[in-house]
C-alpha atoms as a PDB file:
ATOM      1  CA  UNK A   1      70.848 -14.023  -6.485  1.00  0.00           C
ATOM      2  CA  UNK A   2      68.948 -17.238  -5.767  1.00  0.00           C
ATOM      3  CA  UNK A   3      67.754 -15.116  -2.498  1.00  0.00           C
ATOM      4  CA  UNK A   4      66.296 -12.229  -4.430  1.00  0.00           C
ATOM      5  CA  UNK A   5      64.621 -14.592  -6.673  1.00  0.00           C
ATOM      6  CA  UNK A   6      62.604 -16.111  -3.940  1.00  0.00           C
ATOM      7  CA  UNK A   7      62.112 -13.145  -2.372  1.00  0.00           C
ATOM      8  CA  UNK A   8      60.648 -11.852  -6.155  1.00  0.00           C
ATOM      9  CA  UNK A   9      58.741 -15.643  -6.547  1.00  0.00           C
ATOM     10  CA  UNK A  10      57.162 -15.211  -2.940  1.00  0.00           C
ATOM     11  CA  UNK A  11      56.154 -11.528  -3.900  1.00  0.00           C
ATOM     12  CA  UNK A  12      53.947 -12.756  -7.031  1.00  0.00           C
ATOM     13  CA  UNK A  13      52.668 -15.552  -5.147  1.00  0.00           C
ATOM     14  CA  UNK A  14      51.193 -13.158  -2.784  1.00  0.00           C
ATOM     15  CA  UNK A  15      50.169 -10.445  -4.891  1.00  0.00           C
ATOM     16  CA  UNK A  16      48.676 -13.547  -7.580  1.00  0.00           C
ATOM     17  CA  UNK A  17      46.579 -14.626  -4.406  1.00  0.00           C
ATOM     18  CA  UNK A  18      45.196 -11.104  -3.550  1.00  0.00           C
ATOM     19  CA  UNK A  19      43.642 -10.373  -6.936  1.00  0.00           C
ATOM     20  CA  UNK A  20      42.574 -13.923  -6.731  1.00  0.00           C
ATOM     21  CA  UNK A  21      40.928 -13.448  -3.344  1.00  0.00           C
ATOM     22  CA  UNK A  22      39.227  -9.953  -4.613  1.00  0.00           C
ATOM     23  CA  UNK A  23      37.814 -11.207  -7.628  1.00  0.00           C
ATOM     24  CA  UNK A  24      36.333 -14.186  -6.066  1.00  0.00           C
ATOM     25  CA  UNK A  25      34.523 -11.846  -3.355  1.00  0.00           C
ATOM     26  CA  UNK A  26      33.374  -9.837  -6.172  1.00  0.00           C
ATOM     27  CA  UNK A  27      32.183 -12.642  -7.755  1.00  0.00           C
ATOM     28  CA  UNK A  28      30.508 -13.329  -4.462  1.00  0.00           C
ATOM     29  CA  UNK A  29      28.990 -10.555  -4.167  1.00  0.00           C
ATOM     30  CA  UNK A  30      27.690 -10.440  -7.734  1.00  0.00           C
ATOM     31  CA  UNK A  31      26.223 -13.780  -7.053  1.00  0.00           C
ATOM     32  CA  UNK A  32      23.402 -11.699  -5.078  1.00  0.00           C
ATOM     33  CA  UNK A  33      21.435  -9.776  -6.922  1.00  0.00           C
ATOM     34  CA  UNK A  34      19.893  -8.080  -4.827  1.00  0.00           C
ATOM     35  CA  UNK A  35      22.419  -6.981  -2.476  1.00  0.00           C
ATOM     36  CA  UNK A  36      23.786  -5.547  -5.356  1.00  0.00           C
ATOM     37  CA  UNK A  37      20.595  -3.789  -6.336  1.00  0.00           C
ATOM     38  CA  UNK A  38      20.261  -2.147  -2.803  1.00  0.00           C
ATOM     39  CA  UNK A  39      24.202  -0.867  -3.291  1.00  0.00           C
ATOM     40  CA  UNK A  40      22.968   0.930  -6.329  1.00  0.00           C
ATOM     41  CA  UNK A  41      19.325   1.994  -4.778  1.00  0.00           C
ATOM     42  CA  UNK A  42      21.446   3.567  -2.080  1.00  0.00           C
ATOM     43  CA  UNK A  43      23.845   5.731  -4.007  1.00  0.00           C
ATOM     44  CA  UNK A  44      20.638   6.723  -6.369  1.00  0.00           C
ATOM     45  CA  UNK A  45      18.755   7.975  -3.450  1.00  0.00           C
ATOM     46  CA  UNK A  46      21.511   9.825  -1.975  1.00  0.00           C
ATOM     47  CA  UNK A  47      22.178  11.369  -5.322  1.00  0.00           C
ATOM     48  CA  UNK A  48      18.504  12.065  -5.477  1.00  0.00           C
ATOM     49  CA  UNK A  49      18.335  13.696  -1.818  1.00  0.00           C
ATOM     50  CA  UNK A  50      21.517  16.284  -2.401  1.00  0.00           C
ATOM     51  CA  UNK A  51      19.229  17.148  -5.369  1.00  0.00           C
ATOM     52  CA  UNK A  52      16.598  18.172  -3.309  1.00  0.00           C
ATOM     53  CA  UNK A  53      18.843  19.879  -0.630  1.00  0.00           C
ATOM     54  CA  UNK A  54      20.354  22.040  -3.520  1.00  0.00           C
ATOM     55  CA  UNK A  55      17.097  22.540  -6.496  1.00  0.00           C
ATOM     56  CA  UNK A  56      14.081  21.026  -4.686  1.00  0.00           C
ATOM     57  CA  UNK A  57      14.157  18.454  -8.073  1.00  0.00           C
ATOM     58  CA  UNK A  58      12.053  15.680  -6.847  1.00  0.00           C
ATOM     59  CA  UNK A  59       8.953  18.024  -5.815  1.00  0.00           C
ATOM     60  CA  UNK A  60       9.389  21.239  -7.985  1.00  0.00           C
ATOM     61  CA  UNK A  61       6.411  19.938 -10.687  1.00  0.00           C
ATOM     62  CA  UNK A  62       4.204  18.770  -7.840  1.00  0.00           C
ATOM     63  CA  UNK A  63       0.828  20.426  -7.571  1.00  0.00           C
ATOM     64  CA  UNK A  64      -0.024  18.512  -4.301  1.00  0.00           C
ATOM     65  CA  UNK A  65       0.435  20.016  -0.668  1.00  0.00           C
ATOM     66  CA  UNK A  66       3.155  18.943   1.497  1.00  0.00           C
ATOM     67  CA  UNK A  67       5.232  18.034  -1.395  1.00  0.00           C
ATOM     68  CA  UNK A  68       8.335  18.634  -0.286  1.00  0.00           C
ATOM     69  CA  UNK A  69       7.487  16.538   3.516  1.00  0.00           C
ATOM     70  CA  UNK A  70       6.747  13.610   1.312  1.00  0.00           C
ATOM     71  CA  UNK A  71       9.392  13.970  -1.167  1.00  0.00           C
ATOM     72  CA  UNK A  72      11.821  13.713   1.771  1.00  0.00           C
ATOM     73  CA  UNK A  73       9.974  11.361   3.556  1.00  0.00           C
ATOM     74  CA  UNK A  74       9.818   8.655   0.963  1.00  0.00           C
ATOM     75  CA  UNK A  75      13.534   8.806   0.019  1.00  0.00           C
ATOM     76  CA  UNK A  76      14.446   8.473   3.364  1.00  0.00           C
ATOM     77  CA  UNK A  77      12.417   5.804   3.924  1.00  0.00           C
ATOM     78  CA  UNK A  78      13.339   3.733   0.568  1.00  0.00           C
ATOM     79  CA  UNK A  79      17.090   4.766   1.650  1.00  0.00           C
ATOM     80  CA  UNK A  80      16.476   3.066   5.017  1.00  0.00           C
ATOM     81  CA  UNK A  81      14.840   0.063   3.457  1.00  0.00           C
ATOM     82  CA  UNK A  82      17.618  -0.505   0.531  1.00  0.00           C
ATOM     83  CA  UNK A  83      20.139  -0.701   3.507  1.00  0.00           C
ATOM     84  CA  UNK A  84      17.998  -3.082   5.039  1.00  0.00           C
ATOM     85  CA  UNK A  85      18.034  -5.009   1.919  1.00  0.00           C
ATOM     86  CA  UNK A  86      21.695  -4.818   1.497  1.00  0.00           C
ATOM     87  CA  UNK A  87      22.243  -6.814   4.979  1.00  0.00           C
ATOM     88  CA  UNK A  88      19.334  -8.901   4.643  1.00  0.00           C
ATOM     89  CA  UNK A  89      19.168  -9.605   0.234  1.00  0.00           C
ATOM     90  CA  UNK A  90      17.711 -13.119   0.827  1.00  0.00           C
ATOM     91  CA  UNK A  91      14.238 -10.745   1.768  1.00  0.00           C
ATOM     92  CA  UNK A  92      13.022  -9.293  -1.378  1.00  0.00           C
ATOM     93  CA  UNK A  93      10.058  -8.002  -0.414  1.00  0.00           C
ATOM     94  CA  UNK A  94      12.263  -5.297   1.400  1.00  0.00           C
ATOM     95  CA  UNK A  95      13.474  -4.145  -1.837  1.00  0.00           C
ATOM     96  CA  UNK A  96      10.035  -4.069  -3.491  1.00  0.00           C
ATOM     97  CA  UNK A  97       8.542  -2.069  -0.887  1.00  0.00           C
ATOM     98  CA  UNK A  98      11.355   0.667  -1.300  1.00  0.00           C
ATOM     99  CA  UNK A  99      10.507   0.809  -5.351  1.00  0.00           C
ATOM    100  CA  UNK A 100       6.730   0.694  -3.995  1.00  0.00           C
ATOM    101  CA  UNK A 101       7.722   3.760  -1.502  1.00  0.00           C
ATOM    102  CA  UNK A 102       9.404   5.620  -4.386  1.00  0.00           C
ATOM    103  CA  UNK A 103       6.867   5.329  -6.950  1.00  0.00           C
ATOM    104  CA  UNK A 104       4.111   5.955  -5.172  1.00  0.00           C
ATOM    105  CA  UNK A 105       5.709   9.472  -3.807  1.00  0.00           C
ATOM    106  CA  UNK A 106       6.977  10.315  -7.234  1.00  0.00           C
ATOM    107  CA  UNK A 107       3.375  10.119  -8.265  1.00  0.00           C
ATOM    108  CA  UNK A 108       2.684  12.507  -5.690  1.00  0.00           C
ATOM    109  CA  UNK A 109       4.752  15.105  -6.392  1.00  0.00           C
ATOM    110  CA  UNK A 110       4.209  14.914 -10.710  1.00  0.00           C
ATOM    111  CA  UNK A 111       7.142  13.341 -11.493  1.00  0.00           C
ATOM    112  CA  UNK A 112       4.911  10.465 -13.564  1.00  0.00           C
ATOM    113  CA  UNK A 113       7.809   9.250 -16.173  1.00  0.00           C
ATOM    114  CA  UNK A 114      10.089   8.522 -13.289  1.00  0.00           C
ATOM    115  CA  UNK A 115       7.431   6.579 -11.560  1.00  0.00           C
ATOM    116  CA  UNK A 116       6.602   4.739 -14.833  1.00  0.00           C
ATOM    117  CA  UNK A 117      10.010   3.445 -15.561  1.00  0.00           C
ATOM    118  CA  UNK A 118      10.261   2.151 -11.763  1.00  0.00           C
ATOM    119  CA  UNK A 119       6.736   0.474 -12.373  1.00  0.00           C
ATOM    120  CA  UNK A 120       8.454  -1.124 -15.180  1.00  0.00           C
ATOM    121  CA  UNK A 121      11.209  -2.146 -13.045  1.00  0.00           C
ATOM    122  CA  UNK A 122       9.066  -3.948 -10.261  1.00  0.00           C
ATOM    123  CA  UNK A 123       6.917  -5.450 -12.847  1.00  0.00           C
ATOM    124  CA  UNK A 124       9.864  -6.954 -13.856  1.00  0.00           C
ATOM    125  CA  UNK A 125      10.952  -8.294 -11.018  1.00  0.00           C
ATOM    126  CA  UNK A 126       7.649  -9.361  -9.947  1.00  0.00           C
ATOM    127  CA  UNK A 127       7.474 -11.560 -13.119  1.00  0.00           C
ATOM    128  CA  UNK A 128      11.158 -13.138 -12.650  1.00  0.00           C
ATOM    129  CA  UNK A 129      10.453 -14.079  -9.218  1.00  0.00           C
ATOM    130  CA  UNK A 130       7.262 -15.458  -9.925  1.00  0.00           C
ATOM    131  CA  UNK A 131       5.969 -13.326  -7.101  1.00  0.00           C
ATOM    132  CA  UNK A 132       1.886 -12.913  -8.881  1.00  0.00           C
ATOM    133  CA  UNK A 133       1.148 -16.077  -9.075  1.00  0.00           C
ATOM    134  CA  UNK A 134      -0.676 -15.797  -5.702  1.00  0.00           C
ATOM    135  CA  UNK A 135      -4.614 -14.359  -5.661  1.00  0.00           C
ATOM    136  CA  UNK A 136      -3.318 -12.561  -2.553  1.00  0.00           C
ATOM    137  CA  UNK A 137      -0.468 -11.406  -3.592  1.00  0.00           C
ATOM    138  CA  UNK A 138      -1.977 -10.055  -7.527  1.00  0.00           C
ATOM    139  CA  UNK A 139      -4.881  -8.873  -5.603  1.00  0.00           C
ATOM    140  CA  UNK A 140      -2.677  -6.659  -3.227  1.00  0.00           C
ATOM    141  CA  UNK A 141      -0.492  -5.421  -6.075  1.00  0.00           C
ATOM    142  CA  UNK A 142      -3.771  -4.177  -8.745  1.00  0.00           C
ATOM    143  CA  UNK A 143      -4.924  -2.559  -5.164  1.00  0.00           C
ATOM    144  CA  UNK A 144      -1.329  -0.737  -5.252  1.00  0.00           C
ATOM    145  CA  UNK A 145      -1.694   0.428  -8.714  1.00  0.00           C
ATOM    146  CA  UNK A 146      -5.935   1.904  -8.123  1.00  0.00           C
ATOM    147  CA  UNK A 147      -4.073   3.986  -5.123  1.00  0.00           C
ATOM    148  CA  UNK A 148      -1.324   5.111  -7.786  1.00  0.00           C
ATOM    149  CA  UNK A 149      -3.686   5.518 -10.647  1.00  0.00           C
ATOM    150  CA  UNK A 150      -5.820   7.738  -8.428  1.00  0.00           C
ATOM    151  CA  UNK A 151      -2.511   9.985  -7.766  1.00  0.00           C
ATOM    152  CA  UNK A 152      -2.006  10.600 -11.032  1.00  0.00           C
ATOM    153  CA  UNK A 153      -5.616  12.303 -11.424  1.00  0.00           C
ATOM    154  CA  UNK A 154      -5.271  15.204 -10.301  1.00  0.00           C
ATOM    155  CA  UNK A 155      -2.305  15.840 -12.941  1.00  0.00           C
ATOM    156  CA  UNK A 156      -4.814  16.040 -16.404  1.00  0.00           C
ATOM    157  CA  UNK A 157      -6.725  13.272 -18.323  1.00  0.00           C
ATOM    158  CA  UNK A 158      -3.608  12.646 -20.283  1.00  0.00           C
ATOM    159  CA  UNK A 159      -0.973  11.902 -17.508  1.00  0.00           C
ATOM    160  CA  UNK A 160      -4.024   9.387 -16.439  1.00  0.00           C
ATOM    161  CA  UNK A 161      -4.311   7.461 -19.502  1.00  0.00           C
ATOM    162  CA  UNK A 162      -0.653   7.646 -20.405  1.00  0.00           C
ATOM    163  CA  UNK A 163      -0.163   5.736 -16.835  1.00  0.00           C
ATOM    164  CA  UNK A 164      -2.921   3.633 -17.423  1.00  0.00           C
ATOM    165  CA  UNK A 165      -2.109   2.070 -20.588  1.00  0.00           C
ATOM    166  CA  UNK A 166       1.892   1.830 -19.941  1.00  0.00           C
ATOM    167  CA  UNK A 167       0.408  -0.182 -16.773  1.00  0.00           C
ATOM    168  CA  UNK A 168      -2.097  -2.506 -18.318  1.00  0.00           C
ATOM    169  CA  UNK A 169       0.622  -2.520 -21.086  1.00  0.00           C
ATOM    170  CA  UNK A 170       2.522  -4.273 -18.678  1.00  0.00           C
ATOM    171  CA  UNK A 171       0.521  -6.556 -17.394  1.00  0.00           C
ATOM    172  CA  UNK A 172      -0.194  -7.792 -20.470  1.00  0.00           C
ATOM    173  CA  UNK A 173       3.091  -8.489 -21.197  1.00  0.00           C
ATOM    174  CA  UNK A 174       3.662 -10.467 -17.790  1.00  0.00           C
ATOM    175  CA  UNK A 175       0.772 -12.277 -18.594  1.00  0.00           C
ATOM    176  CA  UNK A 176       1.474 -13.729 -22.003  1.00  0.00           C
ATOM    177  CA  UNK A 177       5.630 -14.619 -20.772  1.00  0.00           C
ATOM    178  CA  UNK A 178       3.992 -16.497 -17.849  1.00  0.00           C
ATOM    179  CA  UNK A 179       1.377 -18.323 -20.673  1.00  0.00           C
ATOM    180  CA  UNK A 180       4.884 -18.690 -22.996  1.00  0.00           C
ATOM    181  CA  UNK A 181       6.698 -19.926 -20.131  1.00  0.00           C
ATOM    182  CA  UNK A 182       3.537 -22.614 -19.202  1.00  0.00           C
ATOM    183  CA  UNK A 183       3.680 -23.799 -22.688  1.00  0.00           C
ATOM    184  CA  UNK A 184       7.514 -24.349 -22.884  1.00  0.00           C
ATOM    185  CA  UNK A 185       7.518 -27.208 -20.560  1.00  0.00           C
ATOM    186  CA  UNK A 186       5.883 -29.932 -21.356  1.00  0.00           C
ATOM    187  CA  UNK A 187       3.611 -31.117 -18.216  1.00  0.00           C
ATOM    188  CA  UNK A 188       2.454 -34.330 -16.962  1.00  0.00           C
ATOM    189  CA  UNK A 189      -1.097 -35.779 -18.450  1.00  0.00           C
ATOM    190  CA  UNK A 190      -2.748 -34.210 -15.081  1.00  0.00           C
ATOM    191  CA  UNK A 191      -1.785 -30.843 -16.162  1.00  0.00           C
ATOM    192  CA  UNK A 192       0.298 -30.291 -12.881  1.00  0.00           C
ATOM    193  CA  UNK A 193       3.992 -31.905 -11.663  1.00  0.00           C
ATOM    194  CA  UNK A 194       3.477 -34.204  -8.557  1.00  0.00           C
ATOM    195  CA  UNK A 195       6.593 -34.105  -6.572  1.00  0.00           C
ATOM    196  CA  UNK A 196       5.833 -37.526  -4.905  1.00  0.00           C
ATOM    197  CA  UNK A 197       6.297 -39.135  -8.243  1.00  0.00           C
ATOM    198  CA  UNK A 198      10.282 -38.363  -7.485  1.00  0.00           C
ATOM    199  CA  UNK A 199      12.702 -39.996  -5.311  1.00  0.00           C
ATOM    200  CA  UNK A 200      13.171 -36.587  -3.271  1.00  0.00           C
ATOM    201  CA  UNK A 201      15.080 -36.523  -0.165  1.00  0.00           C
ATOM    202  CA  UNK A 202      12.889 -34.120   1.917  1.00  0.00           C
ATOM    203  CA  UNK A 203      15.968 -31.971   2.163  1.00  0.00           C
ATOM    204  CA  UNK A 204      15.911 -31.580  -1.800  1.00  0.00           C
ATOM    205  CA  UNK A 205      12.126 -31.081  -1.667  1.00  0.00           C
ATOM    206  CA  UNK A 206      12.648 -28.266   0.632  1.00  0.00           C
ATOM    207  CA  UNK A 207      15.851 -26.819  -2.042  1.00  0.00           C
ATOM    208  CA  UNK A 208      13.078 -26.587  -4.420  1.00  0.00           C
ATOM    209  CA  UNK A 209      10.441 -25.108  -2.530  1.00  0.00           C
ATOM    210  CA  UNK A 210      12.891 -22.205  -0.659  1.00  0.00           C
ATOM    211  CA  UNK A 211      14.238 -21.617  -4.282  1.00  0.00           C
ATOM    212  CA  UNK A 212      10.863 -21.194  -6.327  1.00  0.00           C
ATOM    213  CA  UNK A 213       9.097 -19.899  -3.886  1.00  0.00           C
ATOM    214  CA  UNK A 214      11.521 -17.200  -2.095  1.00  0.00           C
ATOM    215  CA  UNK A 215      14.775 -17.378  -4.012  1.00  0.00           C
ATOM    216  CA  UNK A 216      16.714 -18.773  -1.748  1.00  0.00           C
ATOM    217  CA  UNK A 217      20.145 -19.084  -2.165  1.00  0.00           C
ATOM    218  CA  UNK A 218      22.651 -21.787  -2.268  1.00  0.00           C
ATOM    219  CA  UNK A 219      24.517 -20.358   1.339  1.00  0.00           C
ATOM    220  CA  UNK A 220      21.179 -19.542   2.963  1.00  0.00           C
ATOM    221  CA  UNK A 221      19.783 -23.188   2.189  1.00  0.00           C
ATOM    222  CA  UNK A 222      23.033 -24.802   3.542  1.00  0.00           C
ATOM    223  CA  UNK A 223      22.825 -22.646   7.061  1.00  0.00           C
ATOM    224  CA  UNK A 224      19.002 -23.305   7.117  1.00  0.00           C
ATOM    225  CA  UNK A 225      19.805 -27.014   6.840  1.00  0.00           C
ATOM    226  CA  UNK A 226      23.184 -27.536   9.072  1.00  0.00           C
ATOM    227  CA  UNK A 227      25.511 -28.375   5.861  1.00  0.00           C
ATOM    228  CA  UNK A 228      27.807 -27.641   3.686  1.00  0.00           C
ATOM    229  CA  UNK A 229      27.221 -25.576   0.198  1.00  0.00           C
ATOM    230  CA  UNK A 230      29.065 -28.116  -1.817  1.00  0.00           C
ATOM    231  CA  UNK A 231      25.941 -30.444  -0.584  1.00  0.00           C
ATOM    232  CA  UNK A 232      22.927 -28.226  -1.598  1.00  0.00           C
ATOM    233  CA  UNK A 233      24.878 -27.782  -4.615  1.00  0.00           C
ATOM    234  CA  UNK A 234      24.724 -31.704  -5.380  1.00  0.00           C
ATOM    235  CA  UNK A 235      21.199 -31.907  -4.518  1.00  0.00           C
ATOM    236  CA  UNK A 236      20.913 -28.850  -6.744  1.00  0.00           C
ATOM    237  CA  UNK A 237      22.264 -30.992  -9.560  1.00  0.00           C
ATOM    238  CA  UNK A 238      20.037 -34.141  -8.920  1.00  0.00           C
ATOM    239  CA  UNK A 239      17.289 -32.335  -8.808  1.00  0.00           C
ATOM    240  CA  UNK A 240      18.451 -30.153 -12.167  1.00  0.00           C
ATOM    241  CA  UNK A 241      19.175 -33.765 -13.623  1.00  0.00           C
ATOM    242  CA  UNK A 242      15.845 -35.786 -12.408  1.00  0.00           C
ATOM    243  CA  UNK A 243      13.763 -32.945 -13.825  1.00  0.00           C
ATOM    244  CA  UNK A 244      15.614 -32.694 -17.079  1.00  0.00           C
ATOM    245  CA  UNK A 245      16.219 -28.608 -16.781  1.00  0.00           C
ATOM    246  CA  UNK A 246      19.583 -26.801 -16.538  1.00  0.00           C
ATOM    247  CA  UNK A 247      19.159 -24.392 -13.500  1.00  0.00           C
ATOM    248  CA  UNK A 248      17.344 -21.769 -11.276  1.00  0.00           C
ATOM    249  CA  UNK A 249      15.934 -20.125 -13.762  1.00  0.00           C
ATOM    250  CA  UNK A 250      14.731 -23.662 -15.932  1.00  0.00           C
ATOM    251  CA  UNK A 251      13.164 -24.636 -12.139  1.00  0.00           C
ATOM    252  CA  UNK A 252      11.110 -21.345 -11.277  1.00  0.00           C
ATOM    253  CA  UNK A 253       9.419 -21.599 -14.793  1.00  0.00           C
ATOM    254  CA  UNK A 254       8.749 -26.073 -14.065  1.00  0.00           C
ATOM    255  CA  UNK A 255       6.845 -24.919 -11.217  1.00  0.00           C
ATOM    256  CA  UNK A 256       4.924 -21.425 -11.952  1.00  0.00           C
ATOM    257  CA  UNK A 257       1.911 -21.852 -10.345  1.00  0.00           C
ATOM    258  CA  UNK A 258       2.538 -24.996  -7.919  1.00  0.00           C
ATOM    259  CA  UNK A 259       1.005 -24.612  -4.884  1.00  0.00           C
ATOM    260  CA  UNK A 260       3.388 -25.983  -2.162  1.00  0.00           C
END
């Protein structure tokens, strides 16, 4: 008896550990956005693809030549790139350039509410990542949208203005949650945080530049700097503590604009 109840104690044990184990990877692996992002980019545009092997969906309201060449073309390419972004997530600008891919070929070939609600998407994540705060950057991205705008032309006058305002629409909205964001926090007399009025080790300087300015996360930060992620995580917290914010997101808004 005793023997079949350690046999029975040793069985829960182990099978208590696996579901353990499993839902600590998958709390892992929803600790990266964007890996998980890419996952579901990739099963999209395979979705999408068999749909154009089997109806010719994605270029059957397309007016432009050589629909169907770029229709194929594009989600193969944004396929390639969200697998890309799956191995390497800490590089978001992979990921943005496979919504970029999409929408502009889904402006190609007519499908303009598809590539509307992806603008949406990457305006989105443009704002939460802070990633127009840049003249370079904003002045590459309204570049971007003239090309698209001009795509939607030949479609009719009101496929043209129904892009254009949704777009400008949107960029109004970034706008003003960058201007709320700017007046939540409270800034120095100066107008601007100077980091050299902190005690920073230049380790935790670098924790806050690599997460503002390219998302960086906790594991990446500990192989860039040789250590543990229990120790970026404690100079995560003094830094979260010195500042007077509560996290990642509390940080990115502290320092919109800061030029590093």
């Amino acid at each position: 008896m005793r023997g079949a109840q350690r046999r029975s104690n040793l069985f829960l044990a182990i099978t208590e550990n696996v579901w353990y184990n499993r839902i600590m990877n998958y709390k892992k692996f929803l600790d990266k956005p964007f890996r998980l992002m890419a996952l579901i980019g990739c099963a999209y545009l395979v979705i999408m693809l068999l749909l154009n092997i089997c109806t010719d969906f994605s270029y059957e309201l397309s007016i432009m030549p050589f629909s169907r060449i770029v229709s194929y073309s594009a989600q193969g390419l944004a396929l390639l790139l969200c697998l890309i972004s799956f191995f390497l997530y800490t590089h978001h600008s992979i990921y943005y350039i496979a919504l970029e891919t999409l929408t502009i070929s889904y402006l190609y070939t007519g499908r303009i509410y598809t590539a509307l609600f992806l603008t949406a998407i990457l305006f989105v994540l443009l704002l939460l990542e802070n990633r127009l705060a840049s003249r370079l950057r904003l002045g590459i991205y309204l570049a971007l949208e003239a090309v698209k705008l001009a795509l939607v032309i030949p479609y009719g006058v009101r496929s043209f203005f129904e892009y254009l305002g949704i777009t400008l629409f949107a960029l109004a909205t970034i706008g003003c949650i960058n201007l709320l964001f700017r007046h939540a926090y409270d800034k120095k007399e100066s107008g601007t945080i100077n980091l050299d009025d902190y005690k920073f080790s230049k380790r935790q300087l670098d924790c806050i530049k690599e997460t503002v300015v390219n998302n960086t996360t906790i594991k990446a930060l500990a192989i860039n700097h040789n250590v543990s992620e229990s120790a970026i995580k404690k100079d995560l917290a003094h830094i979260y503590s010195v500042l007077g914010i509560t996290g990642k997101a509390d940080l990115k808004a502290l320092f919109i604009g800061y030029e590093f």
